[in-house]
Structures are given as C-alpha cells and as structure tokens.
N, C-alpha and C. Protein backbone atom coordinates (compact mmCIF):
# COMPACT_ATOMS: atom_id res chain seq x y z
N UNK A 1 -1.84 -2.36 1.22
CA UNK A 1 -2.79 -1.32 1.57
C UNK A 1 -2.15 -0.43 2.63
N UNK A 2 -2.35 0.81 2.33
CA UNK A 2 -1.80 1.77 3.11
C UNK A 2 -2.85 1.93 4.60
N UNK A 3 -2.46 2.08 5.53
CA UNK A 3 -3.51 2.63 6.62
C UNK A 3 -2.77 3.04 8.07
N UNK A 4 -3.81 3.89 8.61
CA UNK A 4 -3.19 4.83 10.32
C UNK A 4 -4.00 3.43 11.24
N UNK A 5 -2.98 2.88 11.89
CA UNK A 5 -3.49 1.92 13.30
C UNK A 5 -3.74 2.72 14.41
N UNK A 6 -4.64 2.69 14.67
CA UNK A 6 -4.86 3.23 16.07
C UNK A 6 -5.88 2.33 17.13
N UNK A 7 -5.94 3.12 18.43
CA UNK A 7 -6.80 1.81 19.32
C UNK A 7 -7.99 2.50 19.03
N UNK A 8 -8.93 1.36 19.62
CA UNK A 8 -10.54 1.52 19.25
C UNK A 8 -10.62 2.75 20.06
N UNK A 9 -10.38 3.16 21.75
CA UNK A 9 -10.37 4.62 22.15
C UNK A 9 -10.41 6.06 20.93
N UNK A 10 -9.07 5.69 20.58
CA UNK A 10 -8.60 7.03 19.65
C UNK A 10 -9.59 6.77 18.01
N UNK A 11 -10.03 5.78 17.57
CA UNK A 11 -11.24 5.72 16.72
C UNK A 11 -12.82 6.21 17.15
N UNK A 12 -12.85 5.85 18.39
CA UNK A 12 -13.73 6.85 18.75
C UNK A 12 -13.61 8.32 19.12
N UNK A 13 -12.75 8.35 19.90
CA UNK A 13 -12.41 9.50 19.82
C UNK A 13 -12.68 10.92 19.01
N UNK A 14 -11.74 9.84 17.83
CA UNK A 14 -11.98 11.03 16.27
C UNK A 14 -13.73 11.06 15.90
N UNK A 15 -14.39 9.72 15.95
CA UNK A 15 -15.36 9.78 15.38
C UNK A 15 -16.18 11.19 16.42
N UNK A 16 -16.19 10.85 17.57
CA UNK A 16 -16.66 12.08 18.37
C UNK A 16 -16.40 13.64 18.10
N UNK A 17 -15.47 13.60 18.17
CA UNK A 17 -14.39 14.82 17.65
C UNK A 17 -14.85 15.21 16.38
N UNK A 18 -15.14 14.79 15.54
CA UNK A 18 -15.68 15.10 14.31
C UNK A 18 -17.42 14.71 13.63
N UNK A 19 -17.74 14.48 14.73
CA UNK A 19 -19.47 14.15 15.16
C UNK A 19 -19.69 13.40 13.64
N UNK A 20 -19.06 12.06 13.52
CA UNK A 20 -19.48 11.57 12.68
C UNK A 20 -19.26 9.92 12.77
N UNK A 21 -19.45 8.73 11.88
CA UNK A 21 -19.02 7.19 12.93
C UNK A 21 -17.75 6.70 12.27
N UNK A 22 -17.90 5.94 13.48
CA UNK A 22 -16.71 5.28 13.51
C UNK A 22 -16.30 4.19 11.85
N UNK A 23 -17.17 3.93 11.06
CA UNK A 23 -17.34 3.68 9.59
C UNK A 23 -16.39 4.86 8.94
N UNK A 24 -16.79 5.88 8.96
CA UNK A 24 -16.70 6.97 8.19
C UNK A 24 -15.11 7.43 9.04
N UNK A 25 -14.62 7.13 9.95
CA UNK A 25 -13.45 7.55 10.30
C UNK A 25 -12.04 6.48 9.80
N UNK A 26 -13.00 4.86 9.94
CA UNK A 26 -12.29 3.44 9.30
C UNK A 26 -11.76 3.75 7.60
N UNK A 27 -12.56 5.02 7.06
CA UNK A 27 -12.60 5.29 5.86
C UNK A 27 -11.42 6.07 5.39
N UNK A 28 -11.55 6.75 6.62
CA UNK A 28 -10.20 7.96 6.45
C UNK A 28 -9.23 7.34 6.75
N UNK A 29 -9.14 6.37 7.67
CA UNK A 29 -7.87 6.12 8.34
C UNK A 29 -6.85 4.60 7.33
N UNK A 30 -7.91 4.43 6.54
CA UNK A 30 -7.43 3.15 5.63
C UNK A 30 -7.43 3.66 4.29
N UNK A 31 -7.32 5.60 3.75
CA UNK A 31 -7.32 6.39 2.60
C UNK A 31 -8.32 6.10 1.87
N UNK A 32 -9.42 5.77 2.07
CA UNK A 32 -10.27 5.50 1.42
C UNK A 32 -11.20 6.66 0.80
N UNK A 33 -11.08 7.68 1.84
CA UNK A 33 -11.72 8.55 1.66
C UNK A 33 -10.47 10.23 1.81
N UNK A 34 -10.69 10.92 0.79
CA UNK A 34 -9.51 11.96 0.80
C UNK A 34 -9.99 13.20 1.19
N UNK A 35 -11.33 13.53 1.52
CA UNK A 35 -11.67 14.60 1.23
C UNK A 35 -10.97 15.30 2.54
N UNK A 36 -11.41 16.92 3.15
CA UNK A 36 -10.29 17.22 3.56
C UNK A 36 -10.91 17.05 5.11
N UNK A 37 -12.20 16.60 5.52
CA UNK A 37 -12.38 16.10 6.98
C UNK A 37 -11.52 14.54 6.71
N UNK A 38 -11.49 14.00 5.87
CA UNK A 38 -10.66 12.33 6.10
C UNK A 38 -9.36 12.99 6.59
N UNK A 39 -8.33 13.91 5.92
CA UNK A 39 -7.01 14.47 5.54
C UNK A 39 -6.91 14.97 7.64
N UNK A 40 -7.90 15.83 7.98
CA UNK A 40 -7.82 16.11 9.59
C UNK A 40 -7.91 15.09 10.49
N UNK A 41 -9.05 13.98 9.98
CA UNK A 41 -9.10 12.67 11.33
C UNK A 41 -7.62 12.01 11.00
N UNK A 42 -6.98 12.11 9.92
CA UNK A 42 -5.39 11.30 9.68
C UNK A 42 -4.48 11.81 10.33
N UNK A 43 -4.52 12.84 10.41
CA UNK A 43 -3.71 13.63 11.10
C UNK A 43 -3.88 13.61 12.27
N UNK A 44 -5.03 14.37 13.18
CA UNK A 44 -5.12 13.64 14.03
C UNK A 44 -5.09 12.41 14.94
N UNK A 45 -4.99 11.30 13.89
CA UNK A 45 -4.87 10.14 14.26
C UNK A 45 -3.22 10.11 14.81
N UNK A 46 -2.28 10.42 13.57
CA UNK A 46 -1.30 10.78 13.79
C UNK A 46 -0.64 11.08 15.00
N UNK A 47 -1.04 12.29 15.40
CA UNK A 47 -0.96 13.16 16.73
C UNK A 47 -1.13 12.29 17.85
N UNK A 48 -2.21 11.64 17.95
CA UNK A 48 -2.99 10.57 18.95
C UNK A 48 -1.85 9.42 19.01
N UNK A 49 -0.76 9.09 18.04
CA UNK A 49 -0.09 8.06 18.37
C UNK A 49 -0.37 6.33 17.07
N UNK A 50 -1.21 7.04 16.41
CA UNK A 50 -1.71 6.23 15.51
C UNK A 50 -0.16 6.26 14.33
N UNK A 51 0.03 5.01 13.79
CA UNK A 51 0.94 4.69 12.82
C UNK A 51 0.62 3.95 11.79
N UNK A 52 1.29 4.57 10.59
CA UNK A 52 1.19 4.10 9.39
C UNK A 52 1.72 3.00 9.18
N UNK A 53 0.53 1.77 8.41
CA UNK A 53 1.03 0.69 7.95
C UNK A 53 0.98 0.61 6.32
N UNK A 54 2.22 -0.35 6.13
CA UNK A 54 1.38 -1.06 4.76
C UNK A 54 1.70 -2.15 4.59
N UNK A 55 0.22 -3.13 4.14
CA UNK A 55 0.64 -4.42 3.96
C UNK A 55 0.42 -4.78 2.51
N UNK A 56 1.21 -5.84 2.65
CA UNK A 56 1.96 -6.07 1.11
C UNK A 56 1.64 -7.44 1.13
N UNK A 57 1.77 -8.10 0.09
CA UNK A 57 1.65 -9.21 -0.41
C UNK A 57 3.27 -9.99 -0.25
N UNK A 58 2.87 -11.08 0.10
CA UNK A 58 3.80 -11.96 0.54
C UNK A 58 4.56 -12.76 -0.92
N UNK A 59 5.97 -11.91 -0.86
CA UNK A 59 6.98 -12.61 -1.91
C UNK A 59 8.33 -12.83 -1.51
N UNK A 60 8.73 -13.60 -2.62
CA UNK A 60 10.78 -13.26 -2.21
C UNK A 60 10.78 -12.47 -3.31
N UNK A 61 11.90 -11.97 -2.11
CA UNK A 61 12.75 -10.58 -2.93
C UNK A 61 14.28 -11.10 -2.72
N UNK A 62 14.56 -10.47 -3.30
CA UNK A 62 16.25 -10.20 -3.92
C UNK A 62 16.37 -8.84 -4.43
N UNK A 63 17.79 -8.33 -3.61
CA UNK A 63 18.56 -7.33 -3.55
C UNK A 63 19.82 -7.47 -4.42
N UNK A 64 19.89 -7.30 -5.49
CA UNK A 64 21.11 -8.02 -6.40
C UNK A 64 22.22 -6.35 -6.04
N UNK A 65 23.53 -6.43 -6.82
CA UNK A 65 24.78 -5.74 -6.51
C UNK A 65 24.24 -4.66 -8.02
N UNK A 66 24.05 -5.14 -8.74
CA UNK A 66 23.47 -4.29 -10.19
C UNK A 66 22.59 -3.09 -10.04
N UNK A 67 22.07 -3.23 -8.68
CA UNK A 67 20.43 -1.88 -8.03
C UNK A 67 19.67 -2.26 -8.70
N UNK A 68 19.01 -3.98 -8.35
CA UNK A 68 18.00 -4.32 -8.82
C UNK A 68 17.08 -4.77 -8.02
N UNK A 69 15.85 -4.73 -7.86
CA UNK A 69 14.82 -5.33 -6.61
C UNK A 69 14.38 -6.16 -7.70
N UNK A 70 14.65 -7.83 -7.46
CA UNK A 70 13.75 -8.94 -7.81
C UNK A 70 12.32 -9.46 -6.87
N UNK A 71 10.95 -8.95 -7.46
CA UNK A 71 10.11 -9.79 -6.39
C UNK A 71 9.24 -10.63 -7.22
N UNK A 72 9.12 -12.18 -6.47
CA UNK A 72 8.37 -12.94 -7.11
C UNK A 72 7.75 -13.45 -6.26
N UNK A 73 6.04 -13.89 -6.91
CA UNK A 73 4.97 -14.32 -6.40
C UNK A 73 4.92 -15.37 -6.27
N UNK A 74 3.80 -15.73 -5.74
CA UNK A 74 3.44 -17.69 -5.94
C UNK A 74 2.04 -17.63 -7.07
N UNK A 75 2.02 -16.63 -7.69
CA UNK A 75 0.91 -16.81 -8.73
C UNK A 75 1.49 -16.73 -9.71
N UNK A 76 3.17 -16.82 -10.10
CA UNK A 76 4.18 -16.38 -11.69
C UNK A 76 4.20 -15.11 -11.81
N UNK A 77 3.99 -13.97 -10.77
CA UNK A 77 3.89 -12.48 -11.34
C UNK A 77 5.49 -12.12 -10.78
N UNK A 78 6.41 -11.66 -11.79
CA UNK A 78 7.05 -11.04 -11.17
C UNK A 78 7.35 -9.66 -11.55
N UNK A 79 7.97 -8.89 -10.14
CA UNK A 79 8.14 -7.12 -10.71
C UNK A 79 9.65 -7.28 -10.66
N UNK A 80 10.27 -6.70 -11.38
CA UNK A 80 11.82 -6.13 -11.43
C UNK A 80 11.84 -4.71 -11.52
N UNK A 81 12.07 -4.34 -10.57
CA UNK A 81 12.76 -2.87 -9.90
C UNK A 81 13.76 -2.18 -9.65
N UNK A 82 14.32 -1.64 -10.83
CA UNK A 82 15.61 -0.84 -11.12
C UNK A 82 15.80 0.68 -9.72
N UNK A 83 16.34 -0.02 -8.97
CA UNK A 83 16.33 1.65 -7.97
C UNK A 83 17.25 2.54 -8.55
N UNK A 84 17.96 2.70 -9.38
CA UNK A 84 18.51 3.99 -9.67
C UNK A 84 17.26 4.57 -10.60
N UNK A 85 16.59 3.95 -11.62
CA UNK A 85 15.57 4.75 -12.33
C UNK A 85 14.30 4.69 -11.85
N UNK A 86 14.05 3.90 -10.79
CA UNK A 86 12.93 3.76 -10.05
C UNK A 86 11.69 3.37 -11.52
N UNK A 87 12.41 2.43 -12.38
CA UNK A 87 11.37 1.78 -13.01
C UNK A 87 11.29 0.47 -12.57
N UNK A 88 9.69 0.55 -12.63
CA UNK A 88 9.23 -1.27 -12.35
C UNK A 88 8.77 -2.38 -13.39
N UNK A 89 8.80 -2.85 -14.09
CA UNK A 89 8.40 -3.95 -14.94
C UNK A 89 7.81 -5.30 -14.23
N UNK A 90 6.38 -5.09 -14.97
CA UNK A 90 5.62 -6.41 -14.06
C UNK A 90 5.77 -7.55 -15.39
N UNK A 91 6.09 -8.49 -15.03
CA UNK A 91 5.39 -9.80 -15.57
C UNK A 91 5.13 -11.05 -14.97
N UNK A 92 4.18 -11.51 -16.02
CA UNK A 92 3.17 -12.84 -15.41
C UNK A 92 3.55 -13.98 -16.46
N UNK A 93 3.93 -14.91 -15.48
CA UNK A 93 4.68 -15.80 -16.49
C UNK A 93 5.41 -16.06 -17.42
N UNK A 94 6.38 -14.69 -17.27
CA UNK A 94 7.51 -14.34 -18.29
C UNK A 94 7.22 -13.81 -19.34
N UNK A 95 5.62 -13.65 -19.35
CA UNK A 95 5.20 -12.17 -20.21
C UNK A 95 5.12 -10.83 -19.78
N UNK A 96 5.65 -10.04 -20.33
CA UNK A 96 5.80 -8.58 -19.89
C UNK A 96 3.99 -8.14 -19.65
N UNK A 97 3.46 -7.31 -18.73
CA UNK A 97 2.06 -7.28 -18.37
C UNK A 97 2.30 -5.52 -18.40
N UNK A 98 3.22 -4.72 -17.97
CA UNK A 98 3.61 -3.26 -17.70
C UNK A 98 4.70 -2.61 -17.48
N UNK A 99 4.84 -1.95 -17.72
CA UNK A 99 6.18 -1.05 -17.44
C UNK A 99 5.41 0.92 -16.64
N UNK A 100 6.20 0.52 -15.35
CA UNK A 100 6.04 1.91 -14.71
C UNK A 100 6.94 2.97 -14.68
N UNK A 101 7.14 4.22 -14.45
CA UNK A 101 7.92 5.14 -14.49
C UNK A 101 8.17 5.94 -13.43
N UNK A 102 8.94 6.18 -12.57
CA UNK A 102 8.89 7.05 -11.68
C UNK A 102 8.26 6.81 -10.62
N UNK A 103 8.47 5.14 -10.05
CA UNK A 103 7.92 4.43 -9.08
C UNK A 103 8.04 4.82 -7.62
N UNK A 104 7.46 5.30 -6.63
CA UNK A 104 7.44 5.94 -5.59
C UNK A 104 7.06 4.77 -4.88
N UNK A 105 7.21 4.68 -3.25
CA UNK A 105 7.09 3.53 -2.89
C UNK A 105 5.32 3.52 -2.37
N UNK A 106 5.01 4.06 -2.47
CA UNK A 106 3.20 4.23 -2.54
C UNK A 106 3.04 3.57 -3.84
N UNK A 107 3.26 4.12 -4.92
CA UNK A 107 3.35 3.50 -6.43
C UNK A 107 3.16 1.92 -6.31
N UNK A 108 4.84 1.67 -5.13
CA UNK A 108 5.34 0.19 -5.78
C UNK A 108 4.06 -0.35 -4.79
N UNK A 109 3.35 0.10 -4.11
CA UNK A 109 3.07 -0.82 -3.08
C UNK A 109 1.58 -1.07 -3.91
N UNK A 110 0.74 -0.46 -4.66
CA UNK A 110 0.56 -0.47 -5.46
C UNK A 110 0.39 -2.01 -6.23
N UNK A 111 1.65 -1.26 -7.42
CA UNK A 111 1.65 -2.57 -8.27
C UNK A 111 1.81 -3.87 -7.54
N UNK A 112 2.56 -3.71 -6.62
CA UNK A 112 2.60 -5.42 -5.96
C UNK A 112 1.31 -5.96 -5.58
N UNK A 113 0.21 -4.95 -5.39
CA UNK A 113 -0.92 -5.20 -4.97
C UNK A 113 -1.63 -5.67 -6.44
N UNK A 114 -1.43 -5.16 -7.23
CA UNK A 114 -1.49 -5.58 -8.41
C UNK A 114 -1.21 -7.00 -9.19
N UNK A 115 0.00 -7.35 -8.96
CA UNK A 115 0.79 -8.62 -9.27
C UNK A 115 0.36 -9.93 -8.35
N UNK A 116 -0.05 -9.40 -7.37
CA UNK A 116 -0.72 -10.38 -6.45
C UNK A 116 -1.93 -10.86 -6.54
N UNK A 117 -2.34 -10.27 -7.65
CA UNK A 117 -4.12 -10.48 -8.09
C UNK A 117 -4.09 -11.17 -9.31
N UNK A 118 -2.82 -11.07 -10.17
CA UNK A 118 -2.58 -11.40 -11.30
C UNK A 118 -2.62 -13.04 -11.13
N UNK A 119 -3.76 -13.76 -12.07
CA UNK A 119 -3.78 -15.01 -12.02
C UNK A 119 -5.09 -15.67 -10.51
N UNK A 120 -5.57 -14.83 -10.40
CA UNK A 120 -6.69 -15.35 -8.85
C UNK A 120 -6.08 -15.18 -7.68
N UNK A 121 -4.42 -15.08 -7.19
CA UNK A 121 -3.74 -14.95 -6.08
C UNK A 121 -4.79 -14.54 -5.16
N UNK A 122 -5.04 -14.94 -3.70
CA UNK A 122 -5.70 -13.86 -3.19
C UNK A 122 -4.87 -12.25 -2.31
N UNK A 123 -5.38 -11.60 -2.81
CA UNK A 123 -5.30 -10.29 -1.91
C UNK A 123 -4.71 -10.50 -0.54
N UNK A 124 -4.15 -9.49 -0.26
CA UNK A 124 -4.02 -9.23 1.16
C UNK A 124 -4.12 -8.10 1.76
C-alpha cells in the first residue's frame, strides 16, 4: 500500500487547513481518495515533511545475472519479473494465474499485493 507518513500535528494541520477531518485527510494521504482537494492535502503533506511509503508483502527475492526479479510467497504465489521488458508473470502453485505488461513499480506493488492474497495469505 502506497501512503504520505506524517505526524499527527501535520494531519491536523491539513485537516484544519482544508476545514475538513482528520478521516477525510487519512483518505488522501493513504490514495484512497484522488479527487483534486485529496491531490493538494498530498502535496502539502509533502511540503510539511511527510514521506512516501510502501508496504509490501513479505517475500524472498532473487536478483538473478539474466535481469530477472524472482519473488516468492509463503502462500505458493510466485511473480517473475523480467526488468528489461518490465513484464511480470504471477503464479500460484506453478500455475500461471497472469501475465502483466509494462509493469511500473506502483503496478508491481500492486500485483504483489495481489499474490499475497492468493490462497487466504493475510494482507499487509
């Protein structure tokens, strides 16, 4: 999940700043909400010192010599990630489940969020 960290100050802050709550700013700041007051409290957040996270689901990876990203789950999902074509291929238990195209790392973060659900895994 993508999201702007900031301290509870600068969450209020914005919520003040934009006379609206602190819910509705948790919204913007974790992309939940795009419209273009979310797009100003992000930014602002920004400005304020706030930084972008993303958390990912917990796997091994491998960096092979070929420009390949191996990641595998503890639920059997794995993605193989070609970085020169930036295609991803998911599978679950050595069945192919998808093939992506033009994987951006928003994309990949994404499908891993994806692969991590595959089979009950829980979320993160």
């Amino acid at each position: 999940m993508r999201k702007i960290v900031v301290t509870t100050e600068t969450r209020r802050f914005i919520a003040k700043t934009f006379g609206t709550s602190e819910v509705n700013v948790g919204y913007a700041l974790r992309f939940i909400s795009n419209n273009d007051a979310a797009r100003r409290m992000r930014k602002l957040a920004l400005e304020l010192g706030g930084v972008i996270r993303l958390e990912l689901p917990e796997c091994e990876t491998i960096h092979d010599a070929n420009g390949m990203m191996i990641q595998t789950m503890e639920n059997g999902a794995r993605l193989e990630c070609n970085k020169e074509t930036n295609e991803v291929r998911l599978l679950h238990d050595g069945d192919l489940v998808a093939v992506y195209y033009d994987v951006t790392l928003d994309k990949l973060a994404h499908i891993q969020r994806m692969a991590a659900e595959l089979g009950g895994q829980k979320k993160l």
